[in-house]
Protein backbone atom coordinates (compact mmCIF):
# COMPACT_ATOMS: atom_id res chain seq x y z
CA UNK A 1 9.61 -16.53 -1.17
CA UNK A 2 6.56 -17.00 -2.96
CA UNK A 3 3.02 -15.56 -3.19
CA UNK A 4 -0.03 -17.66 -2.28
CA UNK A 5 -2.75 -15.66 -4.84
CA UNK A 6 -2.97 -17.93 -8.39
CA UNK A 7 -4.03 -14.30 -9.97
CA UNK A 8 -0.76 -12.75 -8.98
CA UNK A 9 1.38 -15.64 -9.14
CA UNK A 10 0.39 -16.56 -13.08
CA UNK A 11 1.76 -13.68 -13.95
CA UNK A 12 4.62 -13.13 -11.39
CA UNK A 13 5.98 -16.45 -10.72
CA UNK A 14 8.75 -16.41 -13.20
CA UNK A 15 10.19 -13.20 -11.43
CA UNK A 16 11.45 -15.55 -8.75
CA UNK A 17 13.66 -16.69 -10.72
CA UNK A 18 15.20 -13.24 -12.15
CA UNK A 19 18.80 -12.64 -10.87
CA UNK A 20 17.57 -9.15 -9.29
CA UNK A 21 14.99 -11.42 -7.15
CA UNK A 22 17.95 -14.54 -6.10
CA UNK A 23 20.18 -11.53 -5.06
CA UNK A 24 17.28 -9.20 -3.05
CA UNK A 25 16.92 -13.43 -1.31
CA UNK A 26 20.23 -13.75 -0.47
CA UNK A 27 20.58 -10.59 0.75
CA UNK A 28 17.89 -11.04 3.25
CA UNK A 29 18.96 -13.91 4.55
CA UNK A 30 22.25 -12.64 5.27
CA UNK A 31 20.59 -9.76 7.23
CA UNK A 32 18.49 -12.56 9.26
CA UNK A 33 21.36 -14.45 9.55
CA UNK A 34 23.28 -11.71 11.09
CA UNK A 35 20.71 -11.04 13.36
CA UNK A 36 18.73 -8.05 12.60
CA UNK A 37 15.61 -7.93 12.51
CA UNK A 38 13.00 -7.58 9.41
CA UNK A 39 9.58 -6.11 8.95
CA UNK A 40 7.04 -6.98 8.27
CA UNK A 41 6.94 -10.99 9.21
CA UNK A 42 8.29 -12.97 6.33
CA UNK A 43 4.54 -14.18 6.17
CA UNK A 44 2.87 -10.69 5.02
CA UNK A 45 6.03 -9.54 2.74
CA UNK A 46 3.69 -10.17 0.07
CA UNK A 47 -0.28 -9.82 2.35
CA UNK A 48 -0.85 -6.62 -0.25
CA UNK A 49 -0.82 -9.26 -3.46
CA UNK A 50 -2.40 -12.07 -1.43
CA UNK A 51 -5.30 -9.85 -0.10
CA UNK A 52 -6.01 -7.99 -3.21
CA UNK A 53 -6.03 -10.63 -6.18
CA UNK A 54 -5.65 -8.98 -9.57
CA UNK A 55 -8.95 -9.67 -10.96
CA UNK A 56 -10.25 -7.52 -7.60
CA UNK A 57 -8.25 -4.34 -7.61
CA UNK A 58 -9.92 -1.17 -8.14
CA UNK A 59 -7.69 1.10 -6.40
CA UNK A 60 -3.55 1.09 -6.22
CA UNK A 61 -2.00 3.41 -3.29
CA UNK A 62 1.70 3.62 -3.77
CA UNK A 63 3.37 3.64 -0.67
CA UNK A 64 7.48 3.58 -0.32
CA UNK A 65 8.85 1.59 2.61
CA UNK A 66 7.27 -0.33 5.12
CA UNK A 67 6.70 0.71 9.15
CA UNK A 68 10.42 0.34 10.79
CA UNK A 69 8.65 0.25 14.36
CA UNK A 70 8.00 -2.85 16.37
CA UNK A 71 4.51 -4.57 15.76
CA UNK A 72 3.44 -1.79 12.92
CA UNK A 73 4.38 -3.15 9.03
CA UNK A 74 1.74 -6.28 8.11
CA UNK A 75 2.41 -5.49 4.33
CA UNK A 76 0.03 -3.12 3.49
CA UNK A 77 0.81 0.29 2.72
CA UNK A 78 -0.11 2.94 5.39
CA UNK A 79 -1.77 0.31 7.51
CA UNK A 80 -0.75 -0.59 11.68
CA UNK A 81 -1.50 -3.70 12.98
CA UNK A 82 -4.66 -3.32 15.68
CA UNK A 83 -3.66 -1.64 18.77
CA UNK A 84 -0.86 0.12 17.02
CA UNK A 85 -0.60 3.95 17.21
CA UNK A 86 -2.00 5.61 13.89
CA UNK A 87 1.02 7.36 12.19
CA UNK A 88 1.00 10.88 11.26
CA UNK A 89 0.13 10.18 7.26
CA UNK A 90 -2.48 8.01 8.20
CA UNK A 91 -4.13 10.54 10.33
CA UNK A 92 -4.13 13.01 7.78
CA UNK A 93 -5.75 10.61 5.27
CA UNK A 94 -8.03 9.89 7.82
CA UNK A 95 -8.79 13.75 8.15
CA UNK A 96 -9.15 14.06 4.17
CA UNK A 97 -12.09 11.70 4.36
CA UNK A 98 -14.22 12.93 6.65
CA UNK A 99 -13.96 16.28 4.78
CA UNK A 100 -14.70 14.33 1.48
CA UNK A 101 -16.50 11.32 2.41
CA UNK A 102 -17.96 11.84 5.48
CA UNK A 103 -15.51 9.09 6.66
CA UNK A 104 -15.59 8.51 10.85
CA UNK A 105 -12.51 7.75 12.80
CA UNK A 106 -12.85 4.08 13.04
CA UNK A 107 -10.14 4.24 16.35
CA UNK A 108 -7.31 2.66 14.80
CA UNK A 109 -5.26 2.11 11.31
CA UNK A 110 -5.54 -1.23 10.30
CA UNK A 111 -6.64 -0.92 6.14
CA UNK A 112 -7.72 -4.26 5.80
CA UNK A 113 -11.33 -3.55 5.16
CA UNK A 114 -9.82 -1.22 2.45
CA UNK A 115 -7.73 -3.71 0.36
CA UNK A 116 -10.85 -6.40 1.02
CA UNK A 117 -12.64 -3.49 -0.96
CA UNK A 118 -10.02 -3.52 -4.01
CA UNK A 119 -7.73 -1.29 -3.05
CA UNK A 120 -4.19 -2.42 -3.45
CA UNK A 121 -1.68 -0.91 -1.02
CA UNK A 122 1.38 -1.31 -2.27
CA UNK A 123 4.69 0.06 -0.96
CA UNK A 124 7.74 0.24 -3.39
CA UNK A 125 10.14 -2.00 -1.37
CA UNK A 126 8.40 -4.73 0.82
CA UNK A 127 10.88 -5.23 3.72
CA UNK A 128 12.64 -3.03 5.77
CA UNK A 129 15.64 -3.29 8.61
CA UNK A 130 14.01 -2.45 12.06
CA UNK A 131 14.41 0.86 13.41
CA UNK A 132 16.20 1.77 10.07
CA UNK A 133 13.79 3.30 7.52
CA UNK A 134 14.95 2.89 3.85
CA UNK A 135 17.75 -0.01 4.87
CA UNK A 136 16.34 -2.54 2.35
CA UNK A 137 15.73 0.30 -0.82
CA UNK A 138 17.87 -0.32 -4.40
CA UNK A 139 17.89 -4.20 -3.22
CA UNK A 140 15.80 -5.34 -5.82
CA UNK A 141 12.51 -4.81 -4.70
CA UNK A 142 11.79 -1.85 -6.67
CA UNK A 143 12.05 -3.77 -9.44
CA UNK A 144 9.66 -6.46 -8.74
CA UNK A 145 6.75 -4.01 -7.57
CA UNK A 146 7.57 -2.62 -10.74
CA UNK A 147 6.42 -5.53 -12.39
CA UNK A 148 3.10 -5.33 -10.25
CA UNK A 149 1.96 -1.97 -11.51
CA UNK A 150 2.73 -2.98 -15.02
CA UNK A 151 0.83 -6.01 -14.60
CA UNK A 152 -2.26 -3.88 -13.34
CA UNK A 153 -1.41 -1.10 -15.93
CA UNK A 154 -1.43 -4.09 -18.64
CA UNK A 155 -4.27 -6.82 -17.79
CA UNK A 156 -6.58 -4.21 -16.12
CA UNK A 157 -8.89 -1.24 -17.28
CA UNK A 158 -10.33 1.01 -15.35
CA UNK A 159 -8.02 1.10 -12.24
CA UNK A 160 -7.57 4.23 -10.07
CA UNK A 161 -3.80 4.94 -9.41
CA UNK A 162 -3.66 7.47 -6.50
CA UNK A 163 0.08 8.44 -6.24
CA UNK A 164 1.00 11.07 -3.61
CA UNK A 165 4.31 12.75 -3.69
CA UNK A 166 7.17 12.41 -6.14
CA UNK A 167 8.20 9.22 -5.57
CA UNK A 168 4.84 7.74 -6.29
CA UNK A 169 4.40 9.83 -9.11
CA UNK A 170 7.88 8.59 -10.45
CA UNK A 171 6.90 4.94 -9.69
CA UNK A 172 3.78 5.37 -11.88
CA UNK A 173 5.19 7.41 -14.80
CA UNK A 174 4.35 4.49 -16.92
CA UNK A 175 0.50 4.23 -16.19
CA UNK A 176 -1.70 4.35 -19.37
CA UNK A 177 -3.91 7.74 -18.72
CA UNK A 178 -6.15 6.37 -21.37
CA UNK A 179 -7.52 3.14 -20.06
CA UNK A 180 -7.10 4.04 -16.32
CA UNK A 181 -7.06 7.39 -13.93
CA UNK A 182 -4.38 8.58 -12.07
CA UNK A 183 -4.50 10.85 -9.05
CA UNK A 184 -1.93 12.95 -8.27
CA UNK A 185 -0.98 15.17 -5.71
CA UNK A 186 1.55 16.14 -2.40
CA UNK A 187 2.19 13.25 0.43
CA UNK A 188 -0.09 13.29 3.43
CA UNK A 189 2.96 13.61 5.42
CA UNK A 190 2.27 16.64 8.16
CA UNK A 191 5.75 17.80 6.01
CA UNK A 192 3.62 18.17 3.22
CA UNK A 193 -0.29 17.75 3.66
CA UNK A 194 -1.03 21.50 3.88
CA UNK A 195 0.53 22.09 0.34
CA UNK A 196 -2.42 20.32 -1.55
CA UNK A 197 -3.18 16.95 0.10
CA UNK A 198 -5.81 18.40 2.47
CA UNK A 199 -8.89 19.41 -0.32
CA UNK A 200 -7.39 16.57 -2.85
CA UNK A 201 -10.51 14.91 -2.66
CA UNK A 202 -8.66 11.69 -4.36
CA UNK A 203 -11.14 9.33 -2.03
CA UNK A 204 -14.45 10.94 -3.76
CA UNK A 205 -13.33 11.43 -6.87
CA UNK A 206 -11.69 7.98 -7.16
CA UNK A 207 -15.42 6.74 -5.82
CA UNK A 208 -17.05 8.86 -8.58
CA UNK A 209 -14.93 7.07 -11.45
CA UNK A 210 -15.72 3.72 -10.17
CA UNK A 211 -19.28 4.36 -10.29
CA UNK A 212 -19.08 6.21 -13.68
CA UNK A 213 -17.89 2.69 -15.18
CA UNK A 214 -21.12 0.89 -13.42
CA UNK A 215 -18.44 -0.63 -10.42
CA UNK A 216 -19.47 -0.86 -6.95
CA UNK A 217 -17.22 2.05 -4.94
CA UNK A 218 -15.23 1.85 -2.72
CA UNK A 219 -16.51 1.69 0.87
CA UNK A 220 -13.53 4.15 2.82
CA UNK A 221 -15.40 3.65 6.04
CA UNK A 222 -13.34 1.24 8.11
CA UNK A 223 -15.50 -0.91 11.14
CA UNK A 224 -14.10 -0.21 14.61
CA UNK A 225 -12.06 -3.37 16.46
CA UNK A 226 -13.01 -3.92 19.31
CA UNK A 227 -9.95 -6.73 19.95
CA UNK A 228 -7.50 -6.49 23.11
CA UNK A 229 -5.07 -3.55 23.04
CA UNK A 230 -6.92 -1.53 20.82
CA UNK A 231 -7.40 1.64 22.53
CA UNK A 232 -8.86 5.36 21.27
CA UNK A 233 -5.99 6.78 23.78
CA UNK A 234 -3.59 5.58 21.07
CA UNK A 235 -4.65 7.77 18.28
C-alpha cells in the first residue's frame, strides 16, 4: 500500500513502515486470501488523500467506515459511486443545504466535485468486509487516519473540521480551536438528524470562515452526471 500524492506521502510515508500499519497489511491480505471481499477497490483505499493534497484542503468531514454494499465505497466519505442509490445520511446532508445554501439535488451522491473543492472526506477506517459494516475497525487504521488529522491540525491553518456525532467529535478531540474551526454537532443519520443536524448550518458557516480569511469557498453545489445508470428513480 502506498499513496500516490507527494503532499501526503512526505509526511506519511514512514507510517508504512510502523508495526500497526505491517499488521493492518497482513491482515488484509489474509481476508483476500480467504476470499472475502473488500471495499472499496484496493485502488481508492487511499482516493480521499490522493484527491485532496494537503496544501488544498479547506474542509475535513470525518466519516467512520466505508459503504459495505456492492459498487458504493470509492474512498471518500459519504460519497456513492454514479448510479448508486444516495444513502439515507447523504440525503439528509443534501436536505441541510438547500435550506442553508440554496444547494439543488444534483440526482446522485458522488462528492467528487466536493473534495476537488478542498474538502477532505475522510472516514476513520478505510476498508471494510462486504456486507459486514465495522469488520475491519481496531485493525490499525484508526491509527493511521489519526496521523492525517494531526498532520492537517499541524502543517495547516485555517482548516474547517466539521465532525458530526460522537465518534467524530472523539476523533478530533485533538484539533487546535485556535488556528482552525471546528463544527460540531449530531450525525445526519435519519437516527439522529432531527436532534440538531437539520438547522446546523455547518455548510454556510464553514463558507463564511473561508471567506473571512480572504479563501475562495467552497462551492457545495455538485454538477448533475449524466453517465449510464445514473437515474433520478434511484434517489
Amino acid at each position: 500500500m502506498h499513496i500516490n500524492e507527494p503532499t501526503w506521502q512526505r509526511h506519511l510515508a514512514t507510517e508504512f513502515g510502523q508495526d500497526y500499519m505491517t499488521g493492518l497489511q497482513a491482515f488484509l491480505a489474509a481476508e483476500k486470501a480467504a476470499g472475502k471481499t473488500i471495499y472499496p477497490a484496493a485502488e481508492n483505499y487511499f482516493h480521499a488523500l490522493e484527491v485532496t493534497p494537503l496544501d488544498a484542503v479547506k474542509v475535513v468531514i470525518i466519516g467512520q467506515d466505508p459503504y459495505h454494499g456492492e459498487g458504493q465505497a470509492h474512498g471518500l466519505s459519504f460519497s456513492v459511486k454514479p448510479g448508486v442509490a444516495v444513502p439515507p445520511s447523504l440525503r439528509n446532508m443534501y436536505k441541510e443545504l438547500e435550506e442553508s445554501v440554496g444547494f439543488v439535488h444534483p440526482g446522485h451522491g458522488y462528492l467528487e466535485g466536493w473534495a476537488n473543492e478542498g474538502v477532505l472526506l475522510l472516514n476513520a477506517v478505510l476498508t471494510v468486509e462486504a456486507a459486514n459494516a465495522g469488520a475491519h475497525q481496531n485493525k490499525g487504521w484508526e491509527q493511521f487516519t489519526d496521523k492525517v488529522i494531526e498532520t492537517v491540525n499541524r502543517e495547516r491553518d485555517g482548516v474547517v473540521f466539521i465532525l458530526w456525532g460522537g465518534y467524530a467529535q472523539k476523533k478530533g478531540k485533538g484539533i487546535d480551536k485556535a488556528r482552525h474551526l471546528v463544527l460540531e454537532g449530531p450525525h445526519p443519520s435519519p437516527l439522529s438528524a432531527y436532534r440538531g443536524f437539520f438547522g446546523c448550518g455547518h455548510f454556510s458557516k464553514a463558507n463564511d470562515y473561508l471567506k473571512s480569511r480572504n479563501q475562495t469557498p467552497i462551492r457545495w453545489q455538485l454538477d448533475p452526471i449524466t453517465a449510464p445508470g445514473d437515474q433520478l428513480g434511484l434517489l
